[in-house]
Protein backbone atom coordinates (compact mmCIF):
# COMPACT_ATOMS: atom_id res chain seq x y z
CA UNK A 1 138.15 85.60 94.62
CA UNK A 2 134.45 84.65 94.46
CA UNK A 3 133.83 88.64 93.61
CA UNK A 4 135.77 88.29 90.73
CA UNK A 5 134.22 85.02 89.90
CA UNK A 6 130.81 86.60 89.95
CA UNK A 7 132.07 90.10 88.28
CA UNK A 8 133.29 87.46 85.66
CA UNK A 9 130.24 85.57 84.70
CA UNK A 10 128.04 88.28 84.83
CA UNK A 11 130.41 90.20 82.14
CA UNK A 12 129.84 87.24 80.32
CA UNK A 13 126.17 86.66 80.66
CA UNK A 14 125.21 90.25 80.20
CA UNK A 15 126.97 91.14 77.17
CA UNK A 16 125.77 93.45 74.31
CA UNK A 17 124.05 90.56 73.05
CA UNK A 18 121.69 89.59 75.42
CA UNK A 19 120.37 93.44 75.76
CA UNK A 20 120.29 93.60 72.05
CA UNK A 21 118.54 90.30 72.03
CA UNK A 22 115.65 91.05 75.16
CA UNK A 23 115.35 95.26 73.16
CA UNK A 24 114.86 93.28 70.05
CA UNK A 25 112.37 90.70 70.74
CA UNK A 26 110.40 93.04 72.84
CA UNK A 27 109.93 95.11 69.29
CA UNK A 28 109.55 91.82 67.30
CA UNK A 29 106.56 90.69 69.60
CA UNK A 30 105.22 94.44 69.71
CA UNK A 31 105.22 94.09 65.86
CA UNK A 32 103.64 90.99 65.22
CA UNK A 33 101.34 91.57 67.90
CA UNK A 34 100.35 94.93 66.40
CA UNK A 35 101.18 96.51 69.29
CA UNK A 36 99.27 94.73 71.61
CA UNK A 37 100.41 96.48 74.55
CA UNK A 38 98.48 99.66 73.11
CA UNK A 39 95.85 98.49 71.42
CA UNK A 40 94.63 96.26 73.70
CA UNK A 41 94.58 97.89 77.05
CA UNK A 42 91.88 98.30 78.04
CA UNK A 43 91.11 94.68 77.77
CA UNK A 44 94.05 94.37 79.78
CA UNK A 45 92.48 95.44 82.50
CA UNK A 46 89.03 93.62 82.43
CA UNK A 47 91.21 90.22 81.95
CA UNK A 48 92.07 90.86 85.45
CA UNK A 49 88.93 90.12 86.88
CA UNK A 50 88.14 87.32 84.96
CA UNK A 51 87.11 84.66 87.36
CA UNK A 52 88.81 80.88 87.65
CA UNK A 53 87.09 78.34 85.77
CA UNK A 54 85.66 75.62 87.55
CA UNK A 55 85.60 71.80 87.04
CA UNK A 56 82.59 70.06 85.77
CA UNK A 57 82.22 69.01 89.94
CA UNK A 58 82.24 72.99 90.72
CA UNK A 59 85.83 72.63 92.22
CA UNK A 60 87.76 75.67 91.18
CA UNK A 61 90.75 74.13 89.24
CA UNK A 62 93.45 76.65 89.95
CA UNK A 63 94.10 80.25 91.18
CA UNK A 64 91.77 83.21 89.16
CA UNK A 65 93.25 85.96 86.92
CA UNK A 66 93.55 88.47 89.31
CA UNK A 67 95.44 86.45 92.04
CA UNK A 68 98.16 84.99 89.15
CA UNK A 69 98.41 89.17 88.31
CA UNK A 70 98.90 89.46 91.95
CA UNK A 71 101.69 86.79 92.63
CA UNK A 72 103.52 87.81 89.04
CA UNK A 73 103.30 91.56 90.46
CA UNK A 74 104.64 90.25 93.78
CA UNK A 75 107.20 89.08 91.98
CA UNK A 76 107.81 91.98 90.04
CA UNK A 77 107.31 94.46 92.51
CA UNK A 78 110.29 94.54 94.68
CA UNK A 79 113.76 95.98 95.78
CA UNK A 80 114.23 96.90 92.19
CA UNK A 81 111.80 99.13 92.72
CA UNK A 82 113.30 101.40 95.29
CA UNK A 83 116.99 100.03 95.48
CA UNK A 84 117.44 99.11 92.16
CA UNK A 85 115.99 102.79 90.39
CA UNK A 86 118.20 104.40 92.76
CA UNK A 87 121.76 102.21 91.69
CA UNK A 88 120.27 102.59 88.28
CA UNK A 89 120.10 106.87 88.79
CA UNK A 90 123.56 106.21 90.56
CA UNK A 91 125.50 104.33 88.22
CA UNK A 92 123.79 105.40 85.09
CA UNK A 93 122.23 108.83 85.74
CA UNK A 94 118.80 110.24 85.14
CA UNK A 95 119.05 108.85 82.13
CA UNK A 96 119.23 104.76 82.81
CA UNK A 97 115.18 106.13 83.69
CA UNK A 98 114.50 106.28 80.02
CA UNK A 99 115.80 103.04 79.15
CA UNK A 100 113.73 101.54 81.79
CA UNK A 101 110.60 102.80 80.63
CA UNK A 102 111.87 101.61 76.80
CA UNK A 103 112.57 98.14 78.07
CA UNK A 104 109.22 98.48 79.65
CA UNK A 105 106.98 98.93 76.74
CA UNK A 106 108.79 96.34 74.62
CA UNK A 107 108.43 94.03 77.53
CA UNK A 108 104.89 93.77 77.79
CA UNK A 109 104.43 92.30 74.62
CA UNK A 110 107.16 89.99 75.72
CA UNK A 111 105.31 89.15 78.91
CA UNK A 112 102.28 88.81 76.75
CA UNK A 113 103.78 85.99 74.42
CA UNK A 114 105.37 84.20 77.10
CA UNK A 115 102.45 83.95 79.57
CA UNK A 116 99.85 82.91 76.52
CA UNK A 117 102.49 80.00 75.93
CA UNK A 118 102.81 79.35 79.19
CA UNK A 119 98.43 79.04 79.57
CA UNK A 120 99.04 76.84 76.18
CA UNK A 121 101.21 74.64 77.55
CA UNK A 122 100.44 73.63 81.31
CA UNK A 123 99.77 70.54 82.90
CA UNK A 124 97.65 69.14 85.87
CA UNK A 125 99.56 68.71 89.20
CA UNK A 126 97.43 67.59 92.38
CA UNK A 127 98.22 71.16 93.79
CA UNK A 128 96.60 72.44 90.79
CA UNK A 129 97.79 73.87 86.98
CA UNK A 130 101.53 73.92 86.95
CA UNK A 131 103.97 74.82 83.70
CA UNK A 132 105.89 78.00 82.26
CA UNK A 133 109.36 77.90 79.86
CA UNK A 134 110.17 74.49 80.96
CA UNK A 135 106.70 73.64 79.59
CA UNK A 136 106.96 74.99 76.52
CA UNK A 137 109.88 74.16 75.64
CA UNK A 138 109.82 70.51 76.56
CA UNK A 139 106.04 70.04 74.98
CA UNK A 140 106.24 73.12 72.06
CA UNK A 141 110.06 72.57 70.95
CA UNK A 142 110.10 68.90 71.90
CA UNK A 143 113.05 69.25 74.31
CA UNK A 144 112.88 67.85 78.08
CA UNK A 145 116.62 68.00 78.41
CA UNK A 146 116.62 71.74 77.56
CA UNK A 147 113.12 72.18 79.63
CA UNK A 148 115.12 70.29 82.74
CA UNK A 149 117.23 72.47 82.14
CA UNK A 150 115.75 75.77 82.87
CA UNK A 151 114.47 74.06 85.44
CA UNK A 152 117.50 73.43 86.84
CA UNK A 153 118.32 77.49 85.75
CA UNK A 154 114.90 78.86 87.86
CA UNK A 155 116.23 76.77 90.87
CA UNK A 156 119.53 77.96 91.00
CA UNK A 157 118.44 81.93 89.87
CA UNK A 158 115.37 82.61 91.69
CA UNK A 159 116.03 79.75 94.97
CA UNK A 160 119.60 80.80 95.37
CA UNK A 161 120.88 84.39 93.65
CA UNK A 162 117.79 86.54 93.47
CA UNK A 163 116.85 86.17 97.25
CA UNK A 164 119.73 87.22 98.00
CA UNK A 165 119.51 90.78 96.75
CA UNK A 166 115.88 91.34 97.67
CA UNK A 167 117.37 90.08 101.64
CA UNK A 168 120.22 92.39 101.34
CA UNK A 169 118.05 95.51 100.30
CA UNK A 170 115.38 94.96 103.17
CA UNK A 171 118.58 94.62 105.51
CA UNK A 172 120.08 97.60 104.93
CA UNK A 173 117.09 99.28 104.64
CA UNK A 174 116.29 98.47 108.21
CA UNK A 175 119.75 99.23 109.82
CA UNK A 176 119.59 102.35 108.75
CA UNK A 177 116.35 103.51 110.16
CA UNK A 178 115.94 101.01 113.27
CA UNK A 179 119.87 99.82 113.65
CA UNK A 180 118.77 96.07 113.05
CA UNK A 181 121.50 94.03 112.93
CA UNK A 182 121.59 92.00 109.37
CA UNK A 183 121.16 88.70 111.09
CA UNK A 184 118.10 89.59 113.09
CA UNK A 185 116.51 90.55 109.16
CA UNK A 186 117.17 87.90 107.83
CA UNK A 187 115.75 85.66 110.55
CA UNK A 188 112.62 87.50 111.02
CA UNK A 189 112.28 87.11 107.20
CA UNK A 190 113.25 83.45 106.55
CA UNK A 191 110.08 83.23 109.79
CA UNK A 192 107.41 84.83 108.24
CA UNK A 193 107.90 83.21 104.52
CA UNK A 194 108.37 79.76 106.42
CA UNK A 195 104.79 80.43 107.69
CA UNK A 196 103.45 81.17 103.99
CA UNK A 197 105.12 78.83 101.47
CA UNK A 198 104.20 75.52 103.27
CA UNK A 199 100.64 76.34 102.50
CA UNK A 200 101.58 76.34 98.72
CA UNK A 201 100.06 78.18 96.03
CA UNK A 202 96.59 78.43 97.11
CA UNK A 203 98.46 80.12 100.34
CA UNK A 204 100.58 82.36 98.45
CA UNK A 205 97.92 83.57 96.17
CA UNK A 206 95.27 84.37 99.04
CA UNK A 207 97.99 86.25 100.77
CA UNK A 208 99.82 87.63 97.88
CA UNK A 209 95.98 89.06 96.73
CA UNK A 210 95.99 90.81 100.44
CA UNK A 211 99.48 92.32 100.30
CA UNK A 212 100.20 93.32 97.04
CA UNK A 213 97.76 96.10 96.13
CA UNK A 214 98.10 97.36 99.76
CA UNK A 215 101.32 98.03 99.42
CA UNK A 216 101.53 98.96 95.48
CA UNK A 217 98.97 101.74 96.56
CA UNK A 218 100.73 102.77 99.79
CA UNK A 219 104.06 103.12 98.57
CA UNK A 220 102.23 105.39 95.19
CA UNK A 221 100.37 107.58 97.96
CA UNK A 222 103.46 108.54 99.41
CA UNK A 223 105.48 109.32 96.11
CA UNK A 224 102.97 111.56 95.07
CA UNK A 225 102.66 113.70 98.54
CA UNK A 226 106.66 113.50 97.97
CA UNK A 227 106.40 114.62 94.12
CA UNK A 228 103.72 117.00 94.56
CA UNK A 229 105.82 119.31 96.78
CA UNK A 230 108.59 119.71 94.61
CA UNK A 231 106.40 119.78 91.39
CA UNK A 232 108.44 122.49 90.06
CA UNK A 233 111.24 120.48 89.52
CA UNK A 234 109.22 117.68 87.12
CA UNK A 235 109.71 119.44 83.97
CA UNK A 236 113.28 119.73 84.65
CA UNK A 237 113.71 116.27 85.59
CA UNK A 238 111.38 114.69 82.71
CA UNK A 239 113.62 116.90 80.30
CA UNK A 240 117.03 115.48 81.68
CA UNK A 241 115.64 111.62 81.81
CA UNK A 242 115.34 112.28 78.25
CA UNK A 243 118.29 113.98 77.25
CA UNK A 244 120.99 112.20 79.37
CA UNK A 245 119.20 108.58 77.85
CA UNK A 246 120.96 110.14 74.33
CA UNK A 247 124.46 111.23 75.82
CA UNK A 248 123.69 114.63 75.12
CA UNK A 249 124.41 116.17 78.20
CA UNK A 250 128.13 116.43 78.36
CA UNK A 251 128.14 114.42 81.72
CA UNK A 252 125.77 112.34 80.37
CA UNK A 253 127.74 111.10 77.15
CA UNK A 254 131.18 109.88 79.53
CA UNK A 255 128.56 107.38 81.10
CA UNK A 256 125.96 106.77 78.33
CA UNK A 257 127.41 102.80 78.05
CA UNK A 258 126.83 102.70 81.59
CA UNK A 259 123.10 104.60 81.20
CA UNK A 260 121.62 102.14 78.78
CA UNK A 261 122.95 99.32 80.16
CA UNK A 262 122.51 100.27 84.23
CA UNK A 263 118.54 100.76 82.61
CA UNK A 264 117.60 97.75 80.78
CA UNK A 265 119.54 95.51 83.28
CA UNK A 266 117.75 97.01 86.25
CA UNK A 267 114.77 97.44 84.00
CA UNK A 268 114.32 93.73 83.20
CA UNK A 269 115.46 92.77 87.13
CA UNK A 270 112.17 94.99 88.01
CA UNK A 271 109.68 93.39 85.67
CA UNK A 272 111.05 90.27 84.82
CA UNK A 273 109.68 90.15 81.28
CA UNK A 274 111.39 87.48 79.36
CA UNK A 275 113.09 85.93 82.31
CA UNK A 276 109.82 83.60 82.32
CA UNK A 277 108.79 83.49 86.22
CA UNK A 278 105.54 85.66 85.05
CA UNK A 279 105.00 82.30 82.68
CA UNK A 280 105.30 80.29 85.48
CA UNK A 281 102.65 82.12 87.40
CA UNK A 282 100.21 82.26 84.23
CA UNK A 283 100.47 78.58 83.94
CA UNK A 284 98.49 78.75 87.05
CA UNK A 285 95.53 80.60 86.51
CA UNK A 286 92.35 78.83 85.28
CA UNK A 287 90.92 80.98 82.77
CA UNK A 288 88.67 80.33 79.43
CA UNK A 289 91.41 81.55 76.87
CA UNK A 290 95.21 81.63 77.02
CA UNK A 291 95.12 85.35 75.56
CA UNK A 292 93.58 86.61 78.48
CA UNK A 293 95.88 85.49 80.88
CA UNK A 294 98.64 86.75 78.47
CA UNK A 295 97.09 90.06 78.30
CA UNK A 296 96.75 90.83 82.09
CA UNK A 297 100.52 89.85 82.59
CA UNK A 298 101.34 92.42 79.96
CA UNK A 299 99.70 95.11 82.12
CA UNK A 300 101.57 94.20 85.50
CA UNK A 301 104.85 94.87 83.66
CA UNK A 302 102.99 98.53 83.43
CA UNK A 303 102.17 98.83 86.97
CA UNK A 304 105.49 97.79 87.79
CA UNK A 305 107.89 99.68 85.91
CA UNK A 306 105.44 102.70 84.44
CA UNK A 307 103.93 103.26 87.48
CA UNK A 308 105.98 102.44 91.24
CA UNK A 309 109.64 102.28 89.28
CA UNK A 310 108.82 105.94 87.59
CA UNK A 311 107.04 107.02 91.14
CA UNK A 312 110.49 105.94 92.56
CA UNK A 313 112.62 107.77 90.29
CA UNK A 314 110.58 111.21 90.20
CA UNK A 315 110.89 111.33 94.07
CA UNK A 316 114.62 110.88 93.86
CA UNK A 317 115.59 113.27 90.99
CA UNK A 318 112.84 115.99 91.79
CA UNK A 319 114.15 115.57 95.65
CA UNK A 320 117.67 115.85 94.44
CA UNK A 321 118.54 113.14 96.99
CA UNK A 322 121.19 111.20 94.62
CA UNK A 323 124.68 111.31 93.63
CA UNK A 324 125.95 109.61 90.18
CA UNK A 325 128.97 107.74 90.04
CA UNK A 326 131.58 106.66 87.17
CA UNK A 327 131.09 102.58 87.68
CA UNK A 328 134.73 102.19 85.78
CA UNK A 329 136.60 104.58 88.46
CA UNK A 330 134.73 104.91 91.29
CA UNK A 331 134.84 108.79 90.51
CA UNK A 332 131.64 110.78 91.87
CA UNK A 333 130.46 112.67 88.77
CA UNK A 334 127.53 114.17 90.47
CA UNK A 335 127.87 114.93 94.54
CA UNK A 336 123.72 116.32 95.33
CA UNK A 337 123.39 113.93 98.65
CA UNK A 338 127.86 113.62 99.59
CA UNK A 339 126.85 112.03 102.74
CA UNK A 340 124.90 109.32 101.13
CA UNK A 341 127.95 108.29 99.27
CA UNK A 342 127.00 104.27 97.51
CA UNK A 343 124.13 103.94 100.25
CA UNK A 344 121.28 103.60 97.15
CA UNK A 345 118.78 102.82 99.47
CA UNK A 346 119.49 105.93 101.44
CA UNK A 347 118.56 108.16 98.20
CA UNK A 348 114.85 106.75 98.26
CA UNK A 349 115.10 107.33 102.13
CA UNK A 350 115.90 110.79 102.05
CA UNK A 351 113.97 111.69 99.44
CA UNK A 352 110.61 111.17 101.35
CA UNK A 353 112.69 112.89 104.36
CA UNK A 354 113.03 115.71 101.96
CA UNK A 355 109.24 115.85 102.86
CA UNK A 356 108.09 114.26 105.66
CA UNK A 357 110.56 114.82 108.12
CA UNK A 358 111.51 111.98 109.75
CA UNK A 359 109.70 109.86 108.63
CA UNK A 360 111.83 108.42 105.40
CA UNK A 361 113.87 106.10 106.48
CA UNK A 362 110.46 104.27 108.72
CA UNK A 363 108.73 104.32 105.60
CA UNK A 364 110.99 103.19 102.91
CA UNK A 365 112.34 99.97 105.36
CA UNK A 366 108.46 99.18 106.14
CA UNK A 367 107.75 99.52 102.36
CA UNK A 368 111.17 97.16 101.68
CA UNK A 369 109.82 94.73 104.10
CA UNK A 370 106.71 93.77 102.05
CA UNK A 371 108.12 94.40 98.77
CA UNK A 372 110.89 91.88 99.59
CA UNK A 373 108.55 89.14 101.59
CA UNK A 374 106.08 88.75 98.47
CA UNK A 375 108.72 88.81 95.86
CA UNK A 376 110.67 86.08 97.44
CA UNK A 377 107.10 84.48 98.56
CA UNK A 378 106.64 84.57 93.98
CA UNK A 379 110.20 82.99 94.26
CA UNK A 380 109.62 79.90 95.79
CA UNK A 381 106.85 79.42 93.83
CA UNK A 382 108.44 79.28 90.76
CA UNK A 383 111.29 76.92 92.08
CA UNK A 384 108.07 74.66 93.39
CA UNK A 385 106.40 74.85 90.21
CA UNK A 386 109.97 74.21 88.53
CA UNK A 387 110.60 71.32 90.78
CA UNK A 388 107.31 69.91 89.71
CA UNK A 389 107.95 69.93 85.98
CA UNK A 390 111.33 68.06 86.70
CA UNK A 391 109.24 65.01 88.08
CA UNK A 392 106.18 65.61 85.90
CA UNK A 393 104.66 62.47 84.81
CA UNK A 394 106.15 59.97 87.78
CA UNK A 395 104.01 58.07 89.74
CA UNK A 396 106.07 57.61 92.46
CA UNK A 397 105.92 61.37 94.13
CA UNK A 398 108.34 61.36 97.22
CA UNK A 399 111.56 62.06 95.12
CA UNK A 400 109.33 65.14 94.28
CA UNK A 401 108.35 66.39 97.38
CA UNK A 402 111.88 65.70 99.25
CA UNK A 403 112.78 67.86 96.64
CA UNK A 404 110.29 70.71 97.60
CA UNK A 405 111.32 70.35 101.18
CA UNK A 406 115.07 70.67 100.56
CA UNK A 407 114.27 73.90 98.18
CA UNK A 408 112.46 75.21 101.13
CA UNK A 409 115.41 75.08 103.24
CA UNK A 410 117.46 76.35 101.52
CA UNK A 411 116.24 79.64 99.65
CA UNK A 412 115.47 80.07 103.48
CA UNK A 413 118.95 79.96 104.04
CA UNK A 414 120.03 82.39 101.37
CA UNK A 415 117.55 84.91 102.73
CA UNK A 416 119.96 85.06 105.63
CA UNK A 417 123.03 85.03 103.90
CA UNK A 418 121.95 87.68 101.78
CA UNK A 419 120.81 90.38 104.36
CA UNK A 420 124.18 89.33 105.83
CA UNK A 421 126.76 90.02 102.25
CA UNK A 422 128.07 92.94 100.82
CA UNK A 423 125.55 94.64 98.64
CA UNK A 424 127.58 95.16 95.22
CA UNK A 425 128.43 91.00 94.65
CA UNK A 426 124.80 90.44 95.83
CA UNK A 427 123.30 92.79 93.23
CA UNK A 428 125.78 90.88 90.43
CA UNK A 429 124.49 87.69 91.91
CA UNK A 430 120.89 88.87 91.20
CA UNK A 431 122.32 90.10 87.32
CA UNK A 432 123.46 86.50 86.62
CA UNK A 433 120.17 84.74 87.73
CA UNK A 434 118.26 87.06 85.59
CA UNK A 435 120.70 86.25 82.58
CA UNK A 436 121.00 82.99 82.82
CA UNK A 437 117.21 82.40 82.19
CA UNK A 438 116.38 84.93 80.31
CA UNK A 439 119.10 83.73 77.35
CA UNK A 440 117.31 80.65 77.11
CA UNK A 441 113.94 81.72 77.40
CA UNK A 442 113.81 84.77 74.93
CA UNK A 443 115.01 82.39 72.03
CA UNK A 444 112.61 79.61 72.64
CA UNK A 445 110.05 82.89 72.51
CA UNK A 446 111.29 84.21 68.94
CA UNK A 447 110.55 80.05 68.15
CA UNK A 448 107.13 79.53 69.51
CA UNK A 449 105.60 83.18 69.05
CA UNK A 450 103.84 82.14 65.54
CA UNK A 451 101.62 79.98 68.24
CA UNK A 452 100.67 83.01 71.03
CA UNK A 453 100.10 85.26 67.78
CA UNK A 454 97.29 82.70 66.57
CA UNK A 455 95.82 82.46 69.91
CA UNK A 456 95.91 86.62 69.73
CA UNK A 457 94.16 86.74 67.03
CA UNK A 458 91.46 83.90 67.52
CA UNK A 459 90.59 85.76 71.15
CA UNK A 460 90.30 88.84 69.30
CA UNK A 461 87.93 87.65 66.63
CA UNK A 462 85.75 85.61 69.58
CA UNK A 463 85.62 89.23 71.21
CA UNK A 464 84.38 90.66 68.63
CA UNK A 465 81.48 88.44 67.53
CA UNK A 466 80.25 88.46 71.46
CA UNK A 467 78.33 91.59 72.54
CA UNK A 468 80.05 93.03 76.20
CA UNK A 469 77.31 92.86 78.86
């Protein structure tokens, strides 16, 4: 019964519409931005570095550009990018690859919009800045109850569902190599974020600064040794991502439904653009123009989904280790890896086997294990940061941090219910989080965008009337 429940809402949630809607304001944004995504990146990158701007006292005022690009990519950067390419290549074939990289592009100018608004629109909390979607909406649209309520939305998504699936992934990841019972995971992982999130955002940034490039560089080192021994097969495998995205493959056109949708869904579960928890880190950052901060979010959409889900997906198809299934009838359609039957996980595992001998499933679980303790880490941060725009504005502050304390228990607690679930309702769990905000917070986008567009342009023209040292 409560699979069906959850197989029904997320029917429901992610309809047509919504990938229609997230495809379509990704071009809308890219348009009125003037492709901003292109045009702009290499300031991209040099608004990474830009450093926090300090109070008139010389107190830094809130976390620099680089560590909000480091706790967004934490959150980013995570199970969807080795279990969730692989169900994608599963359920949707070589071609759901395509799609992702489509949903990619668009999305950065998405991310762009939303974290300017975000920069626009925070507010001063004693921990520091603090705002995102519920921000916006409640001080740009003039709606609290709706801001409350995606609020309310972030809570329930990213404190309850998405933990889940990033718990479950790491779990199985780890009994197959080591034999580690799901409970002991979870534990050990509810322990170590414990340690980290009662420190709060100045803790999660420091350590989420540490962690994140050391393991977004890691993990790339090892798909290239992977890639680069079966480089023969690239050309192959670029030219099938592309055809089976169209249905032209006669394999490929039974499941294209299931391509382009298995793509964008696990597409915008990687990178989050539009869902609005890259806002809510943005809101954070204390930097001298809204654009900026807008402009290095864009570019960890790039390194997430461009760069480590592609990196994934290469390594898989060029390995070979994958099967591809019909999602409607459970019929395999493609048998390369029998033995690995729905074990999604296992494909990423025994593709760097395919290599390094040995050594895949050690690798992949160890890679799992930081991917999934600094995306959940970005998690609670947004629920905190969500929690704090609920009570923004009271005096009185222990409502507010009995609150915080009762969040922290319990997306503690569904860590270790999700290593211990099934993995197929956990991974619909994780859908209808993602939905749920993203409906709300891609419209109140398409609403406000007039306002990140101005902000654009006015960085653009200050740029170009100061002389680059």
């Amino acid at each position: 019964m409560f699979e069906k429940i959850v197989s029904a809402l997320n029917d429901i949630i992610w309809s047509p519409v919504l990938v229609v809607l997230l495809v379509g304001a990704g071009l809308y944004f890219s348009i009125r931005t003037r492709f901003v995504q292109v045009r702009r990146f290499g300031l991209m990158i040099r608004s990474l570095f830009a450093s926090a701007e300090k109070s008139e006292d010389g107190r830094k005022q809130g976390i620099s550009s680089f560590e909000a690009f480091c706790v967004a990519l934490s959150g980013r950067v995570g199970t969807g990018n080795i279990v969730g390419v692989a169900t994608a290549i599963a359920l949707g074939g070589p071609g759901a690859i395509f799609w992702m990289w489509i949903i990619a592009f668009f999305g950065a100018s998405t991310a762009f919009v939303e974290s300017t608004l975000a920069q626009q629109y925070k507010f001063e909390h004693a921990s520091g800045f603090r705002g995102g979607p519920a921000s916006y909406i409640e001080k740009g649209l003039k709606a609290r109850w709706l801001g409350i309520l995606f609020s309310i939305l972030v809570l329930i998504g990213y404190g309850t569902f998405l933990p889940t699936v990033q718990a479950n992934g790491m779990a199985g990841a780890l009994g197959n190599s080591f034999q580690l019972p799901p409970l002991a995971s979870g534990l050990g992982l509810a322990f170590m974020l414990g340690l980290v999130i009662i420190g709060g955002i100045k803790s999660i940034a420091r350590v989420a600064s540490i962690v994140t490039p050391f393991m977004a560089l890691g993990y790339i080192v090892i798909t290239v040794i992977v890639i680069a021994q079966h480089i023969d097969a690239v050309p192959g495998v670029l030219g099938a991502i592309v055809t089976n995205a169209f249905g032209i493959h006669p394999l490929a056109g039974g499941i294209l439904g299931s391509t382009i949708m298995m793509g964008v869904k696990r597409g915008i579960f990687s990178n989050e653009a539009g869902q609005g928890g890259g806002a809510i880190v943005s809101a954070s950052a204390a930097v001298s123009h809204p654009a900026k901060q807008g402009l290095a979010q864009a570019f960890s959409v790039y390194v997430d989904t461009l760069l480590i889900c592609t990196a994934t997906a290469l390594m898989i198809l060029c390995s070979g280790t994958y099967n591809i299934i019909d999602a409607k009838t459970g019929e395999m359609l493609v048998s390369n890896a029998p033995q690995l039957g729905e074990n999604y996980v296992g494909f990423t595992q025994a593709a760097v086997d395919s290599v390094l001998k040995g050594f895949g499933g050690t690798f992949v679980s160890i890679a799992l294990v930081f991917f999934v303790f600094t995306t959940v880490m970005a998690y609670y941060f947004y629920g905190e940061s969500s929690i704090m725009q609920i009570f923004a504005g009271r005096t009185d502050k222990r409502p507010e941090r009995i609150c915080i304390w009762v969040f922290r228990f319990s997306l503690l607690g569904m860590v270790v219910f999700g290593a211990l679930r099934e993995a197929n309702v956990i991974w619909q769990l994780g859908d209808v989080g993602v939905g749920l905000t993203a409906w709300i917070n891609v419209i109140v986008l398409l609403l406000l965008c007039p306002q990140a567009i101005r902000a654009l342009r006015e960085y653009e023209s200050f740029i170009q009337k100061t002389p680059r040292k």
